[in-house]
Protein backbone atom coordinates (compact mmCIF):
# COMPACT_ATOMS: atom_id res chain seq x y z
CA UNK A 1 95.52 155.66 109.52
CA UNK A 2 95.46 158.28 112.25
CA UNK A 3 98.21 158.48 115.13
CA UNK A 4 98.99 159.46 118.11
CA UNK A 5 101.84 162.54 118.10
CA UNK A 6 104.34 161.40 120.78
CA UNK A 7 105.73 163.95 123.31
CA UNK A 8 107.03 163.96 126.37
CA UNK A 9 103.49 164.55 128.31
CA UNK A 10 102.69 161.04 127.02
CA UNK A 11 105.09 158.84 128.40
CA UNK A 12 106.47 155.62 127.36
CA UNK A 13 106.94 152.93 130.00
CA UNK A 14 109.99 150.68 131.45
CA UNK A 15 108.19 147.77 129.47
CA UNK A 16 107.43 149.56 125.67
CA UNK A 17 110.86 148.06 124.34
CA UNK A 18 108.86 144.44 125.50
CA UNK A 19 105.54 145.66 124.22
CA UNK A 20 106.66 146.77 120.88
CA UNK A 21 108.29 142.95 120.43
CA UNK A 22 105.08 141.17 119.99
CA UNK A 23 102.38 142.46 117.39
CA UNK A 24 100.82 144.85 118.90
CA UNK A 25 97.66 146.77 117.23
CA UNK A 26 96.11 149.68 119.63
CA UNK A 27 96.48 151.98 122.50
CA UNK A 28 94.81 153.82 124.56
CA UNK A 29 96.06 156.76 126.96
CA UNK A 30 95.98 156.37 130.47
CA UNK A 31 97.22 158.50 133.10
CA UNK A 32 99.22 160.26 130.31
CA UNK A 33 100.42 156.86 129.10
CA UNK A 34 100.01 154.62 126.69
CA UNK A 35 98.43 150.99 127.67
CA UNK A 36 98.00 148.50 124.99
CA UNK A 37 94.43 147.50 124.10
CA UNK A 38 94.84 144.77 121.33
CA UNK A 39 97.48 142.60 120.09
CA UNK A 40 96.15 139.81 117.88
CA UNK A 41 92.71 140.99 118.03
CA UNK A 42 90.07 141.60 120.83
CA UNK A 43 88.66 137.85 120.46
CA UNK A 44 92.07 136.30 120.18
CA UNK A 45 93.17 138.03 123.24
CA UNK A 46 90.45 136.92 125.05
CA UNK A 47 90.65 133.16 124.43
CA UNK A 48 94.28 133.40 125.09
CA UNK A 49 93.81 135.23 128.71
CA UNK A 50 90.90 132.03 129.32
CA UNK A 51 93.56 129.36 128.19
CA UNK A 52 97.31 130.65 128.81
CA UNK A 53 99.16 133.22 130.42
CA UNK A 54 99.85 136.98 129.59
CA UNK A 55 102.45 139.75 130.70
CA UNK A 56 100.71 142.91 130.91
CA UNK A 57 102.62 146.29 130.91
CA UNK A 58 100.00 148.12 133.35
CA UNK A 59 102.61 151.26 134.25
CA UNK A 60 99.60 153.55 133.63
CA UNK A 61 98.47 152.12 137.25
CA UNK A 62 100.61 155.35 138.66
CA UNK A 63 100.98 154.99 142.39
CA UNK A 64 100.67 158.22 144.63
CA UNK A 65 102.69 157.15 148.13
CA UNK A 66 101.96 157.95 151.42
CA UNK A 67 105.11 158.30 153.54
CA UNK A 68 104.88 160.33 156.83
CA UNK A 69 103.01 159.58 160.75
CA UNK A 70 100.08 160.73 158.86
CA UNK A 71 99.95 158.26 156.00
CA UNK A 72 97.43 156.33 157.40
CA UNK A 73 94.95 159.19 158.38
CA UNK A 74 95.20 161.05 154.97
CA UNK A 75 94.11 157.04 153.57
CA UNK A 76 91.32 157.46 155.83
CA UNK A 77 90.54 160.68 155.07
CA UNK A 78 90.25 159.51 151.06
CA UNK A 79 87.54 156.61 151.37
CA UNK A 80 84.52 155.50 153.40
CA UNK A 81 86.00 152.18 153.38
CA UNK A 82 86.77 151.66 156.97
CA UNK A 83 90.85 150.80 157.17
CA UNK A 84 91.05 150.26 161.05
CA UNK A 85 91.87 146.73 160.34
CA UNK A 86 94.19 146.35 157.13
CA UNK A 87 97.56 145.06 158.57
CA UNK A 88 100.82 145.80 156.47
CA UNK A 89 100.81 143.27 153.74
CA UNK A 90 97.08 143.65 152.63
CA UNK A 91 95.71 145.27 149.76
CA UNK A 92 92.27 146.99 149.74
CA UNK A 93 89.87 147.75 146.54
CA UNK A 94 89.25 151.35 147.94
CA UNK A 95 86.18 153.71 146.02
CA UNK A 96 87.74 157.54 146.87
CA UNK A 97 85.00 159.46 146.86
CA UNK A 98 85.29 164.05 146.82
CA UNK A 99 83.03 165.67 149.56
CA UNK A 100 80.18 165.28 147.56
CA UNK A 101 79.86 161.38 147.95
CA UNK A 102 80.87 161.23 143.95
CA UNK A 103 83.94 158.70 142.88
CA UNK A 104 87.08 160.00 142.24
CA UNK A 105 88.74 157.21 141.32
CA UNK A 106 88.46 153.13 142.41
CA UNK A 107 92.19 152.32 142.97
CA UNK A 108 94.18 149.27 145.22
CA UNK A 109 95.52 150.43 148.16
CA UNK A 110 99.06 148.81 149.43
CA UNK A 111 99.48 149.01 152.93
CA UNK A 112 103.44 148.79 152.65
CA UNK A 113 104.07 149.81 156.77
CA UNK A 114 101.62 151.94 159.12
CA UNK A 115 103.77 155.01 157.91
CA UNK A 116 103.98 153.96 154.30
CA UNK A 117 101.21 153.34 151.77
CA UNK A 118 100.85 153.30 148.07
CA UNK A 119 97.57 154.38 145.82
CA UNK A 120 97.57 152.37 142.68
CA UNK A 121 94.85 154.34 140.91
CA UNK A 122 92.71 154.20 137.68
CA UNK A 123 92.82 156.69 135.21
CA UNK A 124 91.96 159.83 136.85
CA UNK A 125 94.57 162.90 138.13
CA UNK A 126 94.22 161.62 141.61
CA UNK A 127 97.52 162.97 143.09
CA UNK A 128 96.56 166.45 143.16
CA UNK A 129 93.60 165.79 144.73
CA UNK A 130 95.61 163.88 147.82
CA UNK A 131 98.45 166.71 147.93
CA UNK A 132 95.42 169.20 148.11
CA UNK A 133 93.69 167.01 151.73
CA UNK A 134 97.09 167.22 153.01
CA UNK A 135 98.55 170.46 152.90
CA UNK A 136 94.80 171.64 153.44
CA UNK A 137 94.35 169.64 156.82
CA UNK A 138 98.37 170.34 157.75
CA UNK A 139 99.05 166.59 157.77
CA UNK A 140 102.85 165.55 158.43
CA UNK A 141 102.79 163.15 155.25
CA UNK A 142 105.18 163.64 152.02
CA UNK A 143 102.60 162.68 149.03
CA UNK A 144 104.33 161.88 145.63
CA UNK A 145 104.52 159.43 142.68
CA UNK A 146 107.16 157.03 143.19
CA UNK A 147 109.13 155.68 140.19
CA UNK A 148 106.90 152.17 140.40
CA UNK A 149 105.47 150.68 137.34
CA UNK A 150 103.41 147.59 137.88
CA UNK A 151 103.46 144.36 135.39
CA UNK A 152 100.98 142.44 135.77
CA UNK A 153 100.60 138.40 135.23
CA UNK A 154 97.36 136.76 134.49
CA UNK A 155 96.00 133.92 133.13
CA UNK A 156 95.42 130.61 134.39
CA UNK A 157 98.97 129.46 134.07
CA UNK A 158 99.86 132.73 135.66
CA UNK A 159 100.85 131.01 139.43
CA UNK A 160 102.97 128.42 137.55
CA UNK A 161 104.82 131.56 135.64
CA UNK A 162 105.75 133.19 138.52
CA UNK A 163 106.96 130.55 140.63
CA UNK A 164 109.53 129.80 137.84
CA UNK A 165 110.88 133.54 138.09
CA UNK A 166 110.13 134.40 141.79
CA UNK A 167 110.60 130.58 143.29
CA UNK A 168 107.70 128.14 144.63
CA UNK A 169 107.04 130.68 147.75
CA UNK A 170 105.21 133.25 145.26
CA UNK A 171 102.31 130.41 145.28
CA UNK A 172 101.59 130.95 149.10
CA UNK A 173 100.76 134.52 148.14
CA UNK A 174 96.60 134.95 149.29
CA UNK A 175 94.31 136.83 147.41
CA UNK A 176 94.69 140.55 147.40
CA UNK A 177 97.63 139.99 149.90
CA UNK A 178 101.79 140.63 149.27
CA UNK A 179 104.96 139.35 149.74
CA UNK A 180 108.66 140.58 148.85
CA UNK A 181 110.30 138.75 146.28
CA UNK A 182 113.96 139.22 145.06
CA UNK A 183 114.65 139.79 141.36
CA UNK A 184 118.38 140.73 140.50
CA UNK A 185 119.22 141.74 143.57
CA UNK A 186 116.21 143.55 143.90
CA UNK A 187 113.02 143.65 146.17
CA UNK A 188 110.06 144.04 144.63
CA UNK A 189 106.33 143.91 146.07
CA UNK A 190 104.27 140.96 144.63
CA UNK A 191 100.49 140.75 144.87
CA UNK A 192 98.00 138.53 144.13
CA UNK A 193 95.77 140.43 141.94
CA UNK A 194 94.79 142.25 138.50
CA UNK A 195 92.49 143.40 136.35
CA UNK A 196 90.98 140.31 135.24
CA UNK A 197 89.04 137.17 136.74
CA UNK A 198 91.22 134.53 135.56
CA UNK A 199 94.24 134.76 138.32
CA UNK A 200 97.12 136.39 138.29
CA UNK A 201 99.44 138.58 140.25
CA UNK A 202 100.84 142.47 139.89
CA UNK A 203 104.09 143.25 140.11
CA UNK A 204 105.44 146.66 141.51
CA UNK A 205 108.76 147.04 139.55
CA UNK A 206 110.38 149.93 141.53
CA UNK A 207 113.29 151.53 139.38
CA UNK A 208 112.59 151.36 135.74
CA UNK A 209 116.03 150.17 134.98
CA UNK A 210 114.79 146.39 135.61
CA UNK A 211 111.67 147.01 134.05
CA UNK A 212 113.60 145.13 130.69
CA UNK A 213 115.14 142.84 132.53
CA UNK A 214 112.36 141.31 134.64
CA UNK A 215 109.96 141.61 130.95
CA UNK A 216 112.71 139.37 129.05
CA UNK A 217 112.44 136.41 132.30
CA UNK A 218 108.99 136.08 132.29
CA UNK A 219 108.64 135.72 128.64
CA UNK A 220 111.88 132.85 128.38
CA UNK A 221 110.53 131.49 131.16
CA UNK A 222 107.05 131.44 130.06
CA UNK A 223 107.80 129.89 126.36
CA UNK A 224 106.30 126.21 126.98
CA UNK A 225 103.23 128.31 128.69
CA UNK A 226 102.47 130.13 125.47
CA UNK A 227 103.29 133.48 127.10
CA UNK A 228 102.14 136.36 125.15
CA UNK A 229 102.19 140.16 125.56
CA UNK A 230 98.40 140.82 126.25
CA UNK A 231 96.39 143.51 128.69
CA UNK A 232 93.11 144.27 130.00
CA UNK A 233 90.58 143.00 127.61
CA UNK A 234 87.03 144.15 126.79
CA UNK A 235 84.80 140.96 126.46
CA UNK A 236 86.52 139.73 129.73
CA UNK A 237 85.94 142.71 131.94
CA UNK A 238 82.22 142.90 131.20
CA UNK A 239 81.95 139.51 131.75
CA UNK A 240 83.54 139.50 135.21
CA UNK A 241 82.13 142.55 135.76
CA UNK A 242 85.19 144.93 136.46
CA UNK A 243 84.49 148.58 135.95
CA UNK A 244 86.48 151.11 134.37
CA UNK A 245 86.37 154.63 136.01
CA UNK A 246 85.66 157.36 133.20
CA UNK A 247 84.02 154.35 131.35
CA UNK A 248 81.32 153.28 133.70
CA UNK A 249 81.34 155.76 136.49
CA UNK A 250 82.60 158.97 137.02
CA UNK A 251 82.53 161.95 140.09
CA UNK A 252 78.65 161.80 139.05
CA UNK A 253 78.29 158.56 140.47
CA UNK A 254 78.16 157.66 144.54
CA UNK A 255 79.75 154.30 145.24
CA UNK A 256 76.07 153.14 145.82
CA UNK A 257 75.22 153.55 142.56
CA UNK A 258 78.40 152.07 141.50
CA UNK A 259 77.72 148.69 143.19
CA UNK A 260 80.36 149.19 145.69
CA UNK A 261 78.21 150.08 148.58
CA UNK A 262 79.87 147.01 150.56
CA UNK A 263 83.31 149.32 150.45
CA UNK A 264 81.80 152.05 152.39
CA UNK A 265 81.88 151.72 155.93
CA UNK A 266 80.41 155.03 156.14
CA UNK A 267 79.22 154.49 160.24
CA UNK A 268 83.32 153.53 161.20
CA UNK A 269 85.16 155.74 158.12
CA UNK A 270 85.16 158.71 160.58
CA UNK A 271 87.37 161.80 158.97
CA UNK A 272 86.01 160.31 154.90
CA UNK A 273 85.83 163.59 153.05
CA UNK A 274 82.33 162.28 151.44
CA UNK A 275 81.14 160.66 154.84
CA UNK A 276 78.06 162.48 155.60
CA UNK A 277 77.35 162.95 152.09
CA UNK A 278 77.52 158.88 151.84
CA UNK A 279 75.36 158.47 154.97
CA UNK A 280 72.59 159.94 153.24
CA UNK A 281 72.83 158.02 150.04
CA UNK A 282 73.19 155.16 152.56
CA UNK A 283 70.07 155.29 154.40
CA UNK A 284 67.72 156.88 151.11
CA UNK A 285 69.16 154.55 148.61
CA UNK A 286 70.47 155.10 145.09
CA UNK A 287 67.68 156.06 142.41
CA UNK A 288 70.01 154.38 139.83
CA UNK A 289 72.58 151.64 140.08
CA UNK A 290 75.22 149.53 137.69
CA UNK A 291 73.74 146.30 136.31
CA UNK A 292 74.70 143.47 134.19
CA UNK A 293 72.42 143.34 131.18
CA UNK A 294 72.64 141.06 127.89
CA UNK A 295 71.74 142.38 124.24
CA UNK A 296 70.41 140.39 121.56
CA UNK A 297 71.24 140.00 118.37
CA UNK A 298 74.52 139.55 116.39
CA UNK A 299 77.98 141.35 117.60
CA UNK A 300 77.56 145.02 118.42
CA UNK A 301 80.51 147.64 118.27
CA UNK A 302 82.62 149.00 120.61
CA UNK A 303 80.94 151.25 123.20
CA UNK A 304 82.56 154.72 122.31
CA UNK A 305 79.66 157.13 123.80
CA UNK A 306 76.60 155.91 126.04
CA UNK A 307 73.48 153.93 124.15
CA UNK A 308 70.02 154.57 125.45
CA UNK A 309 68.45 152.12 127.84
CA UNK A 310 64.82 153.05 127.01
CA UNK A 311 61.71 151.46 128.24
CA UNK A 312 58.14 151.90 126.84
CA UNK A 313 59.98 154.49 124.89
CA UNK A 314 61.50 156.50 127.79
CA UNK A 315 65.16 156.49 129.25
CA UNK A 316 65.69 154.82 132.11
CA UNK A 317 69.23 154.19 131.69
CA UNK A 318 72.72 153.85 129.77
CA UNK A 319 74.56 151.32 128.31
CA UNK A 320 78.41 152.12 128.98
CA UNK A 321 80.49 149.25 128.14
CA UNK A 322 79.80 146.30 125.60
CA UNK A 323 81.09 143.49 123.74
CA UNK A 324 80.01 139.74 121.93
CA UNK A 325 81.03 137.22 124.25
CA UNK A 326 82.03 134.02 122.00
CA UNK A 327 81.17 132.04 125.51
CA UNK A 328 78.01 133.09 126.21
CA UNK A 329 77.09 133.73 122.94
CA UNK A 330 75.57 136.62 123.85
CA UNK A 331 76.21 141.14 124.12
CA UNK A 332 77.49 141.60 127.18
CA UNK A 333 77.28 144.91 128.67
CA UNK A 334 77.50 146.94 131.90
CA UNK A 335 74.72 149.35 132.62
CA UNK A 336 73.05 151.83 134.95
CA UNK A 337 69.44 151.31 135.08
CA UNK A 338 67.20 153.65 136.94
CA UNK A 339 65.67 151.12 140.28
CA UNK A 340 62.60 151.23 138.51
CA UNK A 341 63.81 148.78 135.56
CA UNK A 342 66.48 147.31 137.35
CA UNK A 343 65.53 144.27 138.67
CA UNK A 344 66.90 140.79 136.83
CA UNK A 345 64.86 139.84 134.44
CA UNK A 346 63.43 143.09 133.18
CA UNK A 347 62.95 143.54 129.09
CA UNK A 348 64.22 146.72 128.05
CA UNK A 349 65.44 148.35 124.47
CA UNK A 350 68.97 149.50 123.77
CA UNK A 351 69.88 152.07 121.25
CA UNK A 352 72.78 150.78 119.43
CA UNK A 353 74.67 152.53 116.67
CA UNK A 354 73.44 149.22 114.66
CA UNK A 355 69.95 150.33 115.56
CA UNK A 356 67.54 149.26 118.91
CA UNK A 357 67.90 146.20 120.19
CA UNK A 358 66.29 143.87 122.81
CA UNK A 359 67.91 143.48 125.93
CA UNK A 360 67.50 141.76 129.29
CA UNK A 361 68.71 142.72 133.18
CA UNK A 362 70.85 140.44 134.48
CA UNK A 363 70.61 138.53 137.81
CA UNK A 364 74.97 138.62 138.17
CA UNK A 365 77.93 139.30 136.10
CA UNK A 366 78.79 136.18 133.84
CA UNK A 367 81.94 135.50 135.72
């Protein structure tokens, strides 16, 4: 069996001890760390995130903080999403596009106080980027990873978890919103989010020394829940549609073309990096564009390079992601399509490493 060499560039996290308890079976590496990708297996995950609860160990979500009278312009200055209205408290899905209109990364942003913001970003080398726009543009704002390691709790038991650790007021918590909650003497920022579509919240653990602590409550606590160790799973993300920057998109792709035109206030984002780049995208339209499609047949493999989307024996797209769904009993997979086959219903072939299969364009995402 291959392995991973361990060094210090690929860091462990306040929650491996935690990790390393239950049985888990692969990881990946994200933002030099390593994020758990099965446990039981990728099926048994998934029925368990659909049924239960699960404790995620999501440190690879680095934040890059914003502290200075200029935290809130440099945010500005990183997204066509307009932010003239996010109050402290809120969190934003936020595409960051580079001056080209192509995505950087699709992170959360935490409006902590006007002054004070963090980044919680996908797998990309993001920071350097943001300490590059503010030294460049001479902005009085400090820009740095903070020792924060998020833990995230999802499921559909997840609100009932929390409230037994964090007290009944965690419940009041709106979507994509934050409170401050006290753990060992500690204040921590609690959201109501994640990375899956069955409910949950994110934790910002700042100061790895309770990272153990904090792991070891929610699991006792969690015991007549069936709490289990779990993460971000495959079948589940396709079906809910949740895209995964390097995966699906990368600085080739606009936002447009990512589906996440409706974050890109290009007319009000005034100082964007990408904004008149976006404007035109805006008013000519992406050529290509994400889409839900289904695959026949029995249970394809993992996705580990692009498949074909060919119709009448031309390309007119790419399969990225894909995985058997045991509840719709069907391939799901995300896609970009060219706008010429991309409306719902449209037949097309996909090259699969099990050979070329029959697929379908999808009218939505399954969940």
């Amino acid at each position: 069996m291959t392995q991973i060499s361990h060094s210090r560039r690929l860091r462990r996290t306040p929650f491996s001890q935690g990790v390393e308890s239950f049985d888990i079976k692969a990881y990946t590496v994200y933002n030099h760390m390593l994020l758990p990708t099965v446990f039981r297996s990728i099926q048994e995950d998934y029925r368990h995130l659909k049924e239960a609860v699960q404790v995620w160990d999501v440190s690879c979500e680095r934040q890059i903080e914003l502290r200075g009278p200029d935290a809130g312009r440099l945010m500005q200055y990183l997204t066509p999403r307009d932010l003239r209205l996010m109050q402290p408290g809120q969190c934003y899905y936020v595409p960051i596009v580079d001056e080209t209109g192509g995505m950087l990364n699709d992170p959360v942003a935490v409006k902590l106080a006007d002054d004070r913001w963090w980044i919680s970003i996908a797998d990309s080398d993001l920071l350097y980027w943001v300490k590059g726009l503010a030294y460049g543009l001479r902005l009085d704002v400090l820009v740095d990873e903070p020792d924060v390691s998020p833990l995230a709790v999802q499921g559909p038991q997840a609100e009932d978890l929390m409230a037994e650790v964090f007290g009944d007021a965690v419940r009041d918590i709106r979507f994509f919103r934050f409170g401050h909650f006290e753990f060992q003497g500690r204040s921590l920022v609690v959201a109501r989010s994640g990375y899956s579509k069955q409910g949950g919240f994110e934790i910002y653990v700042e100061g790895a020394d309770i990272g153990m602590p904090l792991w070891n409550a929610l699991i006792e606590a969690g015991k007549s829940m069936d709490v289990h160790a779990g993460c971000p799973n495959l079948i589940e993300r396709i079906e809910g549609g949740l895209l995964s920057y390097g995966n699906d998109m990368t600085d080739d792709n606009t936002p447009h073309e990512c589906g996440l035109g409706k974050f890109c206030n290009t007319q009000a984002a005034i100082g964007c990096v990408g904004r008149d780049a976006l404007l035109r995208v805006a008013k000519e339209g992406p050529v290509q564009q994400i889409r839900p499609i289904s695959i026949d047949g029995d249970a394809v493999p993992i996705c580990g390079d692009f498949w074909p989307v060919l119709a009448g024996g031309k390309k007119v797209g790419r399969v990225s992601s894909a995985a058997w769904s045991p509840d719709f009993e069907t391939n799901v997979a995300i896609g970009m399509v060219r706008m010429t086959h991309w409306d719902p219903g449209t037949e097309l072939k996909v090259g699969t490493p099990s050979g070329l299969r029959s697929a379908v364009v999808q009218s939505r995402f399954w969940i």
